[in-house]
C-alpha atoms as a PDB file:
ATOM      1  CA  UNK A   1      11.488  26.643   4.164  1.00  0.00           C
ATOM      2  CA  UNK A   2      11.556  23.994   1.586  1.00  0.00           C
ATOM      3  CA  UNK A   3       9.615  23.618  -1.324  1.00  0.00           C
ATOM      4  CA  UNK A   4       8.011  20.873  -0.557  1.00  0.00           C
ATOM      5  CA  UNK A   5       8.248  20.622   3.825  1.00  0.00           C
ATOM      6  CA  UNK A   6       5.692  18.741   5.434  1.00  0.00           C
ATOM      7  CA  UNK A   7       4.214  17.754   2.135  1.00  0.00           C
ATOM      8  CA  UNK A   8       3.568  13.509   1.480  1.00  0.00           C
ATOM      9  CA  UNK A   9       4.359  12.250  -1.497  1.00  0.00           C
ATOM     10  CA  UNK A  10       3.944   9.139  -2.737  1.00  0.00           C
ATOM     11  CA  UNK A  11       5.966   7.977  -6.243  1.00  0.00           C
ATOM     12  CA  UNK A  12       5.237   4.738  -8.027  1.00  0.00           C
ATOM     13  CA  UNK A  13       8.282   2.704  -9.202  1.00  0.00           C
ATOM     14  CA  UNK A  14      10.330   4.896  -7.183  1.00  0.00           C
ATOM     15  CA  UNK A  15      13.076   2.588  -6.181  1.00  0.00           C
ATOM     16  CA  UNK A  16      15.190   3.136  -8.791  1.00  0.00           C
ATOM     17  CA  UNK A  17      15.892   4.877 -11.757  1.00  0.00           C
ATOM     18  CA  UNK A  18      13.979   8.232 -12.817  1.00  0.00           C
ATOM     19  CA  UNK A  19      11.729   7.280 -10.001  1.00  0.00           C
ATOM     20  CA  UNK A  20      14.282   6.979  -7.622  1.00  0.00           C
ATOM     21  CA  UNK A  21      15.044  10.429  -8.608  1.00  0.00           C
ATOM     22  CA  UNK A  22      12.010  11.900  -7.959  1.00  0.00           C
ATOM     23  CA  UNK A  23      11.633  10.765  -4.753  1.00  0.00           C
ATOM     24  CA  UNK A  24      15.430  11.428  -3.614  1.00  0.00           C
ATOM     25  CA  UNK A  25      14.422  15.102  -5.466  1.00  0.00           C
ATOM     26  CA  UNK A  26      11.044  15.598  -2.956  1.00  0.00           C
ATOM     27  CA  UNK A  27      12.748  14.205   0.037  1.00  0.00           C
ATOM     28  CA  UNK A  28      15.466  16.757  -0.790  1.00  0.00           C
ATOM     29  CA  UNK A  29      12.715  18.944  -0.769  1.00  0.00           C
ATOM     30  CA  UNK A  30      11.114  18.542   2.512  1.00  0.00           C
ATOM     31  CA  UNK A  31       8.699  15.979   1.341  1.00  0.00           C
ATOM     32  CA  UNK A  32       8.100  12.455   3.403  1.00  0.00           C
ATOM     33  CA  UNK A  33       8.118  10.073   0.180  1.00  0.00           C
ATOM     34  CA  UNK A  34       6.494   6.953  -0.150  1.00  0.00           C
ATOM     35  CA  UNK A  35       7.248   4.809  -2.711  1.00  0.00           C
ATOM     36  CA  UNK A  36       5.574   1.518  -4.353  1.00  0.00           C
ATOM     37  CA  UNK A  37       7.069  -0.960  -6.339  1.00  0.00           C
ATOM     38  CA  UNK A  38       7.386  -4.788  -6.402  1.00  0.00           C
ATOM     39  CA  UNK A  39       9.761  -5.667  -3.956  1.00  0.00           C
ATOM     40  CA  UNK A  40      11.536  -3.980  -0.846  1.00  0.00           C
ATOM     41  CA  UNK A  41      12.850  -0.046  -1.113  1.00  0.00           C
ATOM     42  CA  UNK A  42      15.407   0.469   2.022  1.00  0.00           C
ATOM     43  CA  UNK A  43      15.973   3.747   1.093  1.00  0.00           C
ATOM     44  CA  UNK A  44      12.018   5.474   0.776  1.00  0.00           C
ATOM     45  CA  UNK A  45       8.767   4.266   2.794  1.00  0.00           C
ATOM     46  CA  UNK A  46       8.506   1.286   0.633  1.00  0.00           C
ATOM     47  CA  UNK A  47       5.501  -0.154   0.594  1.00  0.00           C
ATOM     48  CA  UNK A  48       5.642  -3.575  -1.867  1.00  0.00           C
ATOM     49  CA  UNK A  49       2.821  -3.537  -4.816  1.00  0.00           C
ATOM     50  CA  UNK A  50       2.190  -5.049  -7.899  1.00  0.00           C
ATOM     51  CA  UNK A  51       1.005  -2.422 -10.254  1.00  0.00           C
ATOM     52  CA  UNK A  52      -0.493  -5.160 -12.753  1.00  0.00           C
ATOM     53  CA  UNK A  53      -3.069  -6.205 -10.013  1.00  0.00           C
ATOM     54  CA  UNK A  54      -5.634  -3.643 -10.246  1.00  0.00           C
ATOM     55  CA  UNK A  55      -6.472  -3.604  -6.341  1.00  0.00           C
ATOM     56  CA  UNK A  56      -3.143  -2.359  -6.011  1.00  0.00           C
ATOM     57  CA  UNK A  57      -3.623   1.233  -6.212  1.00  0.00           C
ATOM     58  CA  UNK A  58      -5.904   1.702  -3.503  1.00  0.00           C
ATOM     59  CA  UNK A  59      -4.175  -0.205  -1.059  1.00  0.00           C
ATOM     60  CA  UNK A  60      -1.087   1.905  -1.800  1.00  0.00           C
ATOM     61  CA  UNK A  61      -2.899   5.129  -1.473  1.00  0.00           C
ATOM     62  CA  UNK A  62      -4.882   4.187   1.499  1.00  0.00           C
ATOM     63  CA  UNK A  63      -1.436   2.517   3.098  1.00  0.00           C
ATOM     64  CA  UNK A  64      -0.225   6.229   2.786  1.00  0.00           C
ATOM     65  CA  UNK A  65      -2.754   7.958   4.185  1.00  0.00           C
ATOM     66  CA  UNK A  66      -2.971   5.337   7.199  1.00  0.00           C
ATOM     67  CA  UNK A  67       0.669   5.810   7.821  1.00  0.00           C
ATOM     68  CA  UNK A  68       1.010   9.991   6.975  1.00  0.00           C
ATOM     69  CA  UNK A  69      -2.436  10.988   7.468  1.00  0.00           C
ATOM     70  CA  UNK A  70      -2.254  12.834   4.078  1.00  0.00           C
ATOM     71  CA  UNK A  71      -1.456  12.788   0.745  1.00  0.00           C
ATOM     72  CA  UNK A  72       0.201  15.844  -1.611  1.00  0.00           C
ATOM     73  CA  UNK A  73       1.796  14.247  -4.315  1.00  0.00           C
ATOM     74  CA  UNK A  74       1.125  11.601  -6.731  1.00  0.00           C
ATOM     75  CA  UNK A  75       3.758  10.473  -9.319  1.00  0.00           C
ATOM     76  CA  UNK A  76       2.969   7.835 -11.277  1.00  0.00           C
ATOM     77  CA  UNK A  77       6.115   6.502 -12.683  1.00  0.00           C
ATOM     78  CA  UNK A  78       5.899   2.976 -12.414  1.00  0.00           C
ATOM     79  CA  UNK A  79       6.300   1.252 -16.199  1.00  0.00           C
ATOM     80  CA  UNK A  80       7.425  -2.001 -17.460  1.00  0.00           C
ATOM     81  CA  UNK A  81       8.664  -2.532 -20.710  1.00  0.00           C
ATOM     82  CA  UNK A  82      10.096  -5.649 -22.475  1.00  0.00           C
ATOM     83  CA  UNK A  83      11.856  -5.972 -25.911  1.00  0.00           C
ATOM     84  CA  UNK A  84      10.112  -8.065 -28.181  1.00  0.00           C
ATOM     85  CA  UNK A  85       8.520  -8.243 -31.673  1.00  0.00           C
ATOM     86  CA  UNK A  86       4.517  -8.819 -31.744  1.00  0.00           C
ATOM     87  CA  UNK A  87       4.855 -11.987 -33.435  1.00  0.00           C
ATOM     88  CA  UNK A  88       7.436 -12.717 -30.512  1.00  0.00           C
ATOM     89  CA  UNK A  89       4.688 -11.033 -27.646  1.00  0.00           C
ATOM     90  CA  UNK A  90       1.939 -13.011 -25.541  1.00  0.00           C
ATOM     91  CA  UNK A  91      -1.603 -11.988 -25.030  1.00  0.00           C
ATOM     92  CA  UNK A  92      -0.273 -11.912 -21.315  1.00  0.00           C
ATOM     93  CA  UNK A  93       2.900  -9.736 -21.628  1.00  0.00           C
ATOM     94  CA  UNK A  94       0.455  -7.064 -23.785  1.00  0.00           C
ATOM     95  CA  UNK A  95      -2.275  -7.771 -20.696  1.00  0.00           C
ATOM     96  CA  UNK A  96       0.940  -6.569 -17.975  1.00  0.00           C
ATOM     97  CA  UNK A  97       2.283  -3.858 -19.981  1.00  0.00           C
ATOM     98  CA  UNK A  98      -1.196  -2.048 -20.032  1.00  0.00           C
ATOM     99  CA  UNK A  99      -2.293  -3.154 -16.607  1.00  0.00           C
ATOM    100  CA  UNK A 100       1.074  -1.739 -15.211  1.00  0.00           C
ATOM    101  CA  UNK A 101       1.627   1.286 -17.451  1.00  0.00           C
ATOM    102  CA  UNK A 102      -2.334   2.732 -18.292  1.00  0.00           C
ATOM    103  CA  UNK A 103      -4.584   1.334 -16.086  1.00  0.00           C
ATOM    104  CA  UNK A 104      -2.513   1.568 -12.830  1.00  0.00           C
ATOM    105  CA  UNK A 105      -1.804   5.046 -13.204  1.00  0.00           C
ATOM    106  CA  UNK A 106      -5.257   5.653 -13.843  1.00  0.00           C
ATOM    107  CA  UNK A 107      -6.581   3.754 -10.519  1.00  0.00           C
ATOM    108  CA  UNK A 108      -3.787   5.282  -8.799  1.00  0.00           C
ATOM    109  CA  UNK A 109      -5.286   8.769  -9.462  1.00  0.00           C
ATOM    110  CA  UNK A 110      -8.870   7.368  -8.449  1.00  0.00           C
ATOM    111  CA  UNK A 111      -7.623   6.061  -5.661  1.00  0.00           C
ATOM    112  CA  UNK A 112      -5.701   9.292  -4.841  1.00  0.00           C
ATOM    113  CA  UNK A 113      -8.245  12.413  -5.847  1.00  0.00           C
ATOM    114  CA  UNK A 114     -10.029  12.602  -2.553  1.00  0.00           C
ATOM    115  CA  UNK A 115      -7.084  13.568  -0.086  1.00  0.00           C
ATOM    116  CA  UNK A 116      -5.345  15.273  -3.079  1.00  0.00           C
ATOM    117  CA  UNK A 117      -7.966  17.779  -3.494  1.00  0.00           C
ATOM    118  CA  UNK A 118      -8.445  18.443   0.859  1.00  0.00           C
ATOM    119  CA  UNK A 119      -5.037  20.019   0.560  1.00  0.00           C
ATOM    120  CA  UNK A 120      -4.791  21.144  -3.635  1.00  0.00           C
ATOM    121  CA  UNK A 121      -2.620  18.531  -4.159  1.00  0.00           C
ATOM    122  CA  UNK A 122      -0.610  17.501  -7.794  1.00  0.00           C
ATOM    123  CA  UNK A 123      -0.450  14.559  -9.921  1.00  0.00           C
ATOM    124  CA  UNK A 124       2.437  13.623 -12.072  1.00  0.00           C
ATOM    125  CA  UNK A 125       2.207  11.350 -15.256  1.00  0.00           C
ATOM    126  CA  UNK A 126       5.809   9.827 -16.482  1.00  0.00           C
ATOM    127  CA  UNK A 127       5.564   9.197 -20.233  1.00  0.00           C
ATOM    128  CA  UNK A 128       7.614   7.698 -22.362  1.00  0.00           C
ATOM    129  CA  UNK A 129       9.893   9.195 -25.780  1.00  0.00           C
ATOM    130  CA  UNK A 130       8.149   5.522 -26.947  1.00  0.00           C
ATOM    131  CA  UNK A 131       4.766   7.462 -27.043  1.00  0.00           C
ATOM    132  CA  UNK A 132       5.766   9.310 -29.568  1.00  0.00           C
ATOM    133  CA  UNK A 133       7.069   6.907 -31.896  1.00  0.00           C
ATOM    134  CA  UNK A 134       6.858   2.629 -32.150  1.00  0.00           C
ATOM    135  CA  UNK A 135      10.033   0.782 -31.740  1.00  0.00           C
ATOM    136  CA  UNK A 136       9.570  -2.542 -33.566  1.00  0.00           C
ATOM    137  CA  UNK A 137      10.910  -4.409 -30.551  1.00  0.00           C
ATOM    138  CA  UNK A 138       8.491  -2.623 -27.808  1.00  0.00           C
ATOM    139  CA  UNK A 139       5.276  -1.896 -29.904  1.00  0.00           C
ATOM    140  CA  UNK A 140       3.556  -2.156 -26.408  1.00  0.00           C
ATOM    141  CA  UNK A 141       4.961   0.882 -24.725  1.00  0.00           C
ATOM    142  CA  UNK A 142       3.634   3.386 -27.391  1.00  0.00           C
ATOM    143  CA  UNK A 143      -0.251   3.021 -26.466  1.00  0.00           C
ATOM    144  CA  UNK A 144       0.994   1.880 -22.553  1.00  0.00           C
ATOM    145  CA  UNK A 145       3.149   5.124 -21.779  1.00  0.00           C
ATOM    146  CA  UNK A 146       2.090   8.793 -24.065  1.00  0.00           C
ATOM    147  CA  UNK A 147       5.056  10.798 -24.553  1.00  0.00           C
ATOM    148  CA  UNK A 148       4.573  14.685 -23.973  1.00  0.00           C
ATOM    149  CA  UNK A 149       4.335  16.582 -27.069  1.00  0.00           C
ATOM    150  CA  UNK A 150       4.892  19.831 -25.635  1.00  0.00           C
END
């Protein structure tokens, strides 16, 4: 038996890149993956969010539990990030960046807690190496996206 068979999982920003990896990882796995994102993912139960809009999150989670009946697995992974000095950065760029990569994940896990904990399910938290440290030209990730420190 798989690691993860018959488990849901649902993994924010999953169509591509590490998130795309997760997911491809769980449905490896066992797990039926859900993913949500802006836009259309033909390879995962896409469902099409925007992670700045803060009733996103609990239409996601309660698409996935209308559709599996469950949820196991939360990754929050979506993030945006875009180059630019503050001097260079609008009040509304600063606004997205936190909406998308601290205050989703954090409605995301509201929104997800209650059939998580019926079946002792996880949450994952993508940070960023940019946590750790500001880059000049994305001062916004650092306080959007805490990098593990060990």
């Amino acid at each position: 038996m798989s690691r993860h068979q018959g488990k849901v999982a649902l993994v924010t920003g999953g169509r591509s890149g590490i998130g795309q990896a997760i997911a491809r990882r769980l449905a490896e796995d066992g797990a039926r993956v859900f993913t949500a994102q802006r836009g259309v993912d033909s390879e995962f139960e896409g469902i099409a969010a925007d992670m700045a809009d803060p009733s996103s999150p609990a239409a996601v989670v309660a698409e996935v539990i209308a559709r599996a009946g469950r949820l196991d697995i939360l990754v929050n992974n979506a993030g945006v990030m875009q180059e630019a000095r503050v001097e260079d950065m609008s009040l509304e760029d600063w606004q997205r960046t936190l909406a998308v990569n601290l205050t989703a994940p954090f409605l995301m896990i509201k929104a997800a807690l209650p059939a998580l904990r019926v079946g002792r399910g996880s949450i994952v938290n993508i940070g960023s190496i940019e946590g750790l440290g500001s880059n000049p030209t994305t001062p916004r990730i650092a306080p959007a996206k805490p990098g593990c420190t060990g």
